[in-house]
Each structure stands twice: as structure tokens, then as C-alpha cells.
PDB file of N, CA and C in Angstrom:
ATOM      1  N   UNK A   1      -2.256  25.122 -11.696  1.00  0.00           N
ATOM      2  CA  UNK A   1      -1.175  24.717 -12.557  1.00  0.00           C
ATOM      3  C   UNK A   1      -0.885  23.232 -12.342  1.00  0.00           C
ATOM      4  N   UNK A   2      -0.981  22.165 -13.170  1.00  0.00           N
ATOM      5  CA  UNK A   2      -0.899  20.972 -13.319  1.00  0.00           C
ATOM      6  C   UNK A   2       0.920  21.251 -14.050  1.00  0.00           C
ATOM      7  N   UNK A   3       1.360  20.051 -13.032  1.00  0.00           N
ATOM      8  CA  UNK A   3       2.426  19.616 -14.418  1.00  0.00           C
ATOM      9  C   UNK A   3       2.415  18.206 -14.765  1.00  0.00           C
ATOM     10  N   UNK A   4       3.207  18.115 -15.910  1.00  0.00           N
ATOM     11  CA  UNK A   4       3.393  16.889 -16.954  1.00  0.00           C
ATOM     12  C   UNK A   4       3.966  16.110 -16.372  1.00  0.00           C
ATOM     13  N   UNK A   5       3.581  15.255 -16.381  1.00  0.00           N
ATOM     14  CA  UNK A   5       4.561  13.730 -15.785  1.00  0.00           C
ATOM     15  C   UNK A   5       4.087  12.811 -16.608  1.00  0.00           C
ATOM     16  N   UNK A   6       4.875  13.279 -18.158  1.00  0.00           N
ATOM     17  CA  UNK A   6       5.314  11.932 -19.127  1.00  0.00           C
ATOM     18  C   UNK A   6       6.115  10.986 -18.548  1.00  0.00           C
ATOM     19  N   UNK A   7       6.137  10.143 -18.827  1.00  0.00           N
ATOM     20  CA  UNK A   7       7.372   8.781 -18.080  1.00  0.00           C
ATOM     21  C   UNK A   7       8.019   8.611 -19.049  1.00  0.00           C
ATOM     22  N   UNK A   8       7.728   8.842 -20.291  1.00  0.00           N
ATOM     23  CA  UNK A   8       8.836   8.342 -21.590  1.00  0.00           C
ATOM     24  C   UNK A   8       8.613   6.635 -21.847  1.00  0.00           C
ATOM     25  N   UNK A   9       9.188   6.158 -22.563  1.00  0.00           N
ATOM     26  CA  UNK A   9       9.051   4.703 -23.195  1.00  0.00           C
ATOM     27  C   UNK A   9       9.975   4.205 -21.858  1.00  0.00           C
ATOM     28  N   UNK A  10      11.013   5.020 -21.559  1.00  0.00           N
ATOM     29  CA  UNK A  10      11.827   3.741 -20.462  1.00  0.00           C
ATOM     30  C   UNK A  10      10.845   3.892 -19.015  1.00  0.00           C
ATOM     31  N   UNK A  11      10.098   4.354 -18.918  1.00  0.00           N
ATOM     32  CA  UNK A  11       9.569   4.484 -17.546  1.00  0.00           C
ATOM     33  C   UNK A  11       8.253   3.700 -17.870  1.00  0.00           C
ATOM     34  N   UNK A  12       7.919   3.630 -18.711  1.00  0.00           N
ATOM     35  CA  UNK A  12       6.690   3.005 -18.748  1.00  0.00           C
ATOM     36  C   UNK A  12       6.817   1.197 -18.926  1.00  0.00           C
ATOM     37  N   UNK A  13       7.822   1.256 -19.760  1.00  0.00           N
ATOM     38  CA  UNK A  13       8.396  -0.396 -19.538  1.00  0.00           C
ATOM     39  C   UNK A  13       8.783  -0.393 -18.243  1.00  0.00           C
ATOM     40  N   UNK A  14       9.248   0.591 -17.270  1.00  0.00           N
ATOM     41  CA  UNK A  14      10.051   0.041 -15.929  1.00  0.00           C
ATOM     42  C   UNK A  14       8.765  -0.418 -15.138  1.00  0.00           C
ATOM     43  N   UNK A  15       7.822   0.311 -15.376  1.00  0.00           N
ATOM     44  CA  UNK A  15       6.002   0.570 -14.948  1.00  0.00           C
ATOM     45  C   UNK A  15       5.400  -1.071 -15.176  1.00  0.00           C
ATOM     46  N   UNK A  16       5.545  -1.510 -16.265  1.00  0.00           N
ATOM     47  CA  UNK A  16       4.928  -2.222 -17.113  1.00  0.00           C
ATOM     48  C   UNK A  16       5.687  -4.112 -16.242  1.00  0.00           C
ATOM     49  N   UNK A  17       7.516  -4.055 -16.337  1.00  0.00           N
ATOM     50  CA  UNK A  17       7.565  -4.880 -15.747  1.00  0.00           C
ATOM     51  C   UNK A  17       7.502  -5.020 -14.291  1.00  0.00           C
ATOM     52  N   UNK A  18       7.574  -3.543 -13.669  1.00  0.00           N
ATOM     53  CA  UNK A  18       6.929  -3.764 -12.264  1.00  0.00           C
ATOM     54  C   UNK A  18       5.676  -4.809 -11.940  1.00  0.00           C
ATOM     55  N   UNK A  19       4.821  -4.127 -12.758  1.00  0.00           N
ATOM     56  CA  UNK A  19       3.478  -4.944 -12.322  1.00  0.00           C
ATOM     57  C   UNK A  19       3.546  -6.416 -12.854  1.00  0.00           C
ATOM     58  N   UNK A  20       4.301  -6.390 -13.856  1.00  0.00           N
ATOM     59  CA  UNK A  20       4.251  -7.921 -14.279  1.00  0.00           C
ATOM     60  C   UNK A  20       4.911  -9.029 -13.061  1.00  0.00           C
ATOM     61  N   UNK A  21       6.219  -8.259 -12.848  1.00  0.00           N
ATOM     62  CA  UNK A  21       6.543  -8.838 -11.594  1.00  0.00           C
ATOM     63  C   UNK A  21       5.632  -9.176 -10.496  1.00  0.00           C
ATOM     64  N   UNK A  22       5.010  -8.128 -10.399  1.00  0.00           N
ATOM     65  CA  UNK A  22       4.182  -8.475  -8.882  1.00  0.00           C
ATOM     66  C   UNK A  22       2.950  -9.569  -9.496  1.00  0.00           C
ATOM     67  N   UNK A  23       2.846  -9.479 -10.361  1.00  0.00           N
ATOM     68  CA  UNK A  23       1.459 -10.673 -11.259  1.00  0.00           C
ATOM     69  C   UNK A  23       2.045 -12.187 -10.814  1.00  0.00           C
ATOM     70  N   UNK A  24       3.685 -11.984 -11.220  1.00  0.00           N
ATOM     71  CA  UNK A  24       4.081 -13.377 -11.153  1.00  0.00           C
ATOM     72  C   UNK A  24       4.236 -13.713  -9.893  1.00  0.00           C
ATOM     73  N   UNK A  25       4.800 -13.031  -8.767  1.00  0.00           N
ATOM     74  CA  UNK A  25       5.038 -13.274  -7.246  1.00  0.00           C
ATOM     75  C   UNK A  25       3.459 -13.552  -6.678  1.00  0.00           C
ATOM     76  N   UNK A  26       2.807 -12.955  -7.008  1.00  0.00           N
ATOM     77  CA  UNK A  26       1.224 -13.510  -6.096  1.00  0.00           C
ATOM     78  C   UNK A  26       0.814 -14.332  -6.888  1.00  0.00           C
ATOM     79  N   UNK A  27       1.239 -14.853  -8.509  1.00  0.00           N
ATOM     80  CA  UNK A  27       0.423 -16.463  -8.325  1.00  0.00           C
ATOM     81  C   UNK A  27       1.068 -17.358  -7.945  1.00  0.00           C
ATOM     82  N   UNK A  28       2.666 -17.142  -8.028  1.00  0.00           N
ATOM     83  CA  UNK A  28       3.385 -17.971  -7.154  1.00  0.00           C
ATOM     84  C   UNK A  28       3.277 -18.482  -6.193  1.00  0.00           C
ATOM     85  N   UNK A  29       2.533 -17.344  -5.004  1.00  0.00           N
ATOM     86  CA  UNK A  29       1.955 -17.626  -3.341  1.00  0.00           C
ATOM     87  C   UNK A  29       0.875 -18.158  -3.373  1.00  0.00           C
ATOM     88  N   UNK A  30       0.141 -17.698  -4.847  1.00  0.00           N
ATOM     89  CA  UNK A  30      -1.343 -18.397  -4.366  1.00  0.00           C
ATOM     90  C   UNK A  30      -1.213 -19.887  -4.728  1.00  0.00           C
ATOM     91  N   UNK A  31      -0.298 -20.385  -5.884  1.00  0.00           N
ATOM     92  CA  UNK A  31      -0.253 -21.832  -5.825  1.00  0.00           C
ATOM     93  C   UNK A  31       0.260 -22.862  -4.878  1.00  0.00           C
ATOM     94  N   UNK A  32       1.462 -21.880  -4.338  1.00  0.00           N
ATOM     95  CA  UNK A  32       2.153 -22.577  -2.949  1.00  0.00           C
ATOM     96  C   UNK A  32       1.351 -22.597  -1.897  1.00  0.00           C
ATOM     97  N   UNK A  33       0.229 -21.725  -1.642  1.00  0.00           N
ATOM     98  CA  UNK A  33      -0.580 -21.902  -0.407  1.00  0.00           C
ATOM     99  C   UNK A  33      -1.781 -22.883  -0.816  1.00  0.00           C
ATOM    100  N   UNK A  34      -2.136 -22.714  -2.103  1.00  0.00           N
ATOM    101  CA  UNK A  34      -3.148 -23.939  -2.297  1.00  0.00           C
ATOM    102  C   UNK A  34      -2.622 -25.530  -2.451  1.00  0.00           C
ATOM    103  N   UNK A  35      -1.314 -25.268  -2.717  1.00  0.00           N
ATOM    104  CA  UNK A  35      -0.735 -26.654  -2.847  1.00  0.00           C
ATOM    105  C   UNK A  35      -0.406 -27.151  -1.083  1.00  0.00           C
ATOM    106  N   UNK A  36      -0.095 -26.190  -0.698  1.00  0.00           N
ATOM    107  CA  UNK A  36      -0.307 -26.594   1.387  1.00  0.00           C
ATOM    108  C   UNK A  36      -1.327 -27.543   1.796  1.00  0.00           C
ATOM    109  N   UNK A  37      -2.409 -26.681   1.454  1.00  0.00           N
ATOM    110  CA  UNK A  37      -4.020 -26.538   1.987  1.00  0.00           C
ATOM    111  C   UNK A  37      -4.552 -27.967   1.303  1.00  0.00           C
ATOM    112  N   UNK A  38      -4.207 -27.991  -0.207  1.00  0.00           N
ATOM    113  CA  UNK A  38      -4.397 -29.478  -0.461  1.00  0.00           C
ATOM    114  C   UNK A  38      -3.976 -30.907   0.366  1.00  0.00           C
ATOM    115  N   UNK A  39      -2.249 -30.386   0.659  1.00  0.00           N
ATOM    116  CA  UNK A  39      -1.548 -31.548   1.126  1.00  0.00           C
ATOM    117  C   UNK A  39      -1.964 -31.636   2.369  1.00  0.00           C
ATOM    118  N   UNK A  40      -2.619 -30.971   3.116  1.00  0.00           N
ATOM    119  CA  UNK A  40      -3.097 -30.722   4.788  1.00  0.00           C
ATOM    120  C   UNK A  40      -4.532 -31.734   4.188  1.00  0.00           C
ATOM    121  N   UNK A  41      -5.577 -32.382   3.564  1.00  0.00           N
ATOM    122  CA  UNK A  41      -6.634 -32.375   3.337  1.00  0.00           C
ATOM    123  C   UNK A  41      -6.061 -33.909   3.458  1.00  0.00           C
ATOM    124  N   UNK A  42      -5.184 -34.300   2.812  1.00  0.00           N
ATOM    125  CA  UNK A  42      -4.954 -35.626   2.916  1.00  0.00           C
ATOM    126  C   UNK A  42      -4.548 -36.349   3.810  1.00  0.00           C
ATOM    127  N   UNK A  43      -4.297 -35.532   5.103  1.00  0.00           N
ATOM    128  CA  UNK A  43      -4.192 -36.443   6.512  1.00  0.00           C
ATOM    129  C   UNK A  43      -5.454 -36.142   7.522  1.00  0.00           C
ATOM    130  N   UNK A  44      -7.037 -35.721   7.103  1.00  0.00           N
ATOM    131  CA  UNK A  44      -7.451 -35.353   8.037  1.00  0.00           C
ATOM    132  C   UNK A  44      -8.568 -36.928   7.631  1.00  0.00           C
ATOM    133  N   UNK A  45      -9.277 -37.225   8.790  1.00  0.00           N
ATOM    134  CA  UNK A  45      -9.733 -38.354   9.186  1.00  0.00           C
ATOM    135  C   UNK A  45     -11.172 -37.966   8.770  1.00  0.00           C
ATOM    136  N   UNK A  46     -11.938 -38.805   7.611  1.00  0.00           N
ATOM    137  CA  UNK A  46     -13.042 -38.730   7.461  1.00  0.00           C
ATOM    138  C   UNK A  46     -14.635 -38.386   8.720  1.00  0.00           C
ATOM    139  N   UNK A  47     -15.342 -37.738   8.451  1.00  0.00           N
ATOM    140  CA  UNK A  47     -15.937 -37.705   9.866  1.00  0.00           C
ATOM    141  C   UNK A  47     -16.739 -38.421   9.986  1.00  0.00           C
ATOM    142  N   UNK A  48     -16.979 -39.689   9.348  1.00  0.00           N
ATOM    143  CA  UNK A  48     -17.987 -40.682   9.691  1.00  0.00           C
ATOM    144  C   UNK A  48     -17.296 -41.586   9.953  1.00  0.00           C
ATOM    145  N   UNK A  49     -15.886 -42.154   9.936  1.00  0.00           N
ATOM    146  CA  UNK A  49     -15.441 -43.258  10.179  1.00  0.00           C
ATOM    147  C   UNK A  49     -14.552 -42.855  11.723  1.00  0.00           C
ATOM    148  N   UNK A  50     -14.076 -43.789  12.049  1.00  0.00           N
ATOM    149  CA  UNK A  50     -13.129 -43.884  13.383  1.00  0.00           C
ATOM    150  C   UNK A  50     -11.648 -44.267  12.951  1.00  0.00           C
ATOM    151  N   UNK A  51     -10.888 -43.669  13.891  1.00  0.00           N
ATOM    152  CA  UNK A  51      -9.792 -44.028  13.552  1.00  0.00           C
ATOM    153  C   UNK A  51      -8.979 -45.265  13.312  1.00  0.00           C
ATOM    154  N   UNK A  52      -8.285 -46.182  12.652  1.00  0.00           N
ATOM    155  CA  UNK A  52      -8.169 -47.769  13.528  1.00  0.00           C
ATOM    156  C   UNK A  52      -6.782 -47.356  14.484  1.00  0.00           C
ATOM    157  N   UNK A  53      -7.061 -47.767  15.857  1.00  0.00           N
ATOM    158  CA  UNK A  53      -5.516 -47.886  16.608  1.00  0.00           C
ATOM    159  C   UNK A  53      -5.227 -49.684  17.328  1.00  0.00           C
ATOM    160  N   UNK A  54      -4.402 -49.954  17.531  1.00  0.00           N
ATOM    161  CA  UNK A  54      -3.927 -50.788  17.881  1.00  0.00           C
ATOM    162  C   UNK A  54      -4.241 -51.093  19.479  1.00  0.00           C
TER     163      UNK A  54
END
């Protein structure tokens, strides 16, 4: 014996912006962590040159 588990129109929109939500929160993280990872790239010291110090 199976039963029915229609969701109806309001459960399936509740369904629908769930996942949309979670779509928008992980590209959110993925741009904030690539925008890190970029800004980290611009203080690292080429590996063929030397540093200049005083």
C-alpha cells in the first residue's frame, strides 16, 4: 500500500522557493570565496624575482 503525497500548488511553490533559495546562498559563497582567493593572489611574490628590502 503506497500513499499519496500530493503537495498541492502551496507546497510545491514552498518546494520550488526552497531550492531557489539555496541556488542563491551557494553562489553567493562561491563568489565571496573566489573573490578571497583572487585578493590573496595579489600579494604573493612572483617566483622568479626577489623580494626588494631595504
Amino acid at each position: 500500500m503506497t500513499k499519496n503525497k500530493d503537495l498541492g500548488a502551496g507546497g510545491k511553490a514552498a518546494l520550488a522557493g526552497a531550492i531557489g533559495s539555496a541556488a542563491v546562498a551557494a553562489a553567493l559563497l562561491y563568489v565571496k570565496r573566489r573573490k578571497q582567493r583572487d585578493d590573496r593572489k595579489l600579494f604573493i611574490t612572483p617566483s622568479g624575482e626577489l623580494p626588494e628590502t631595504d
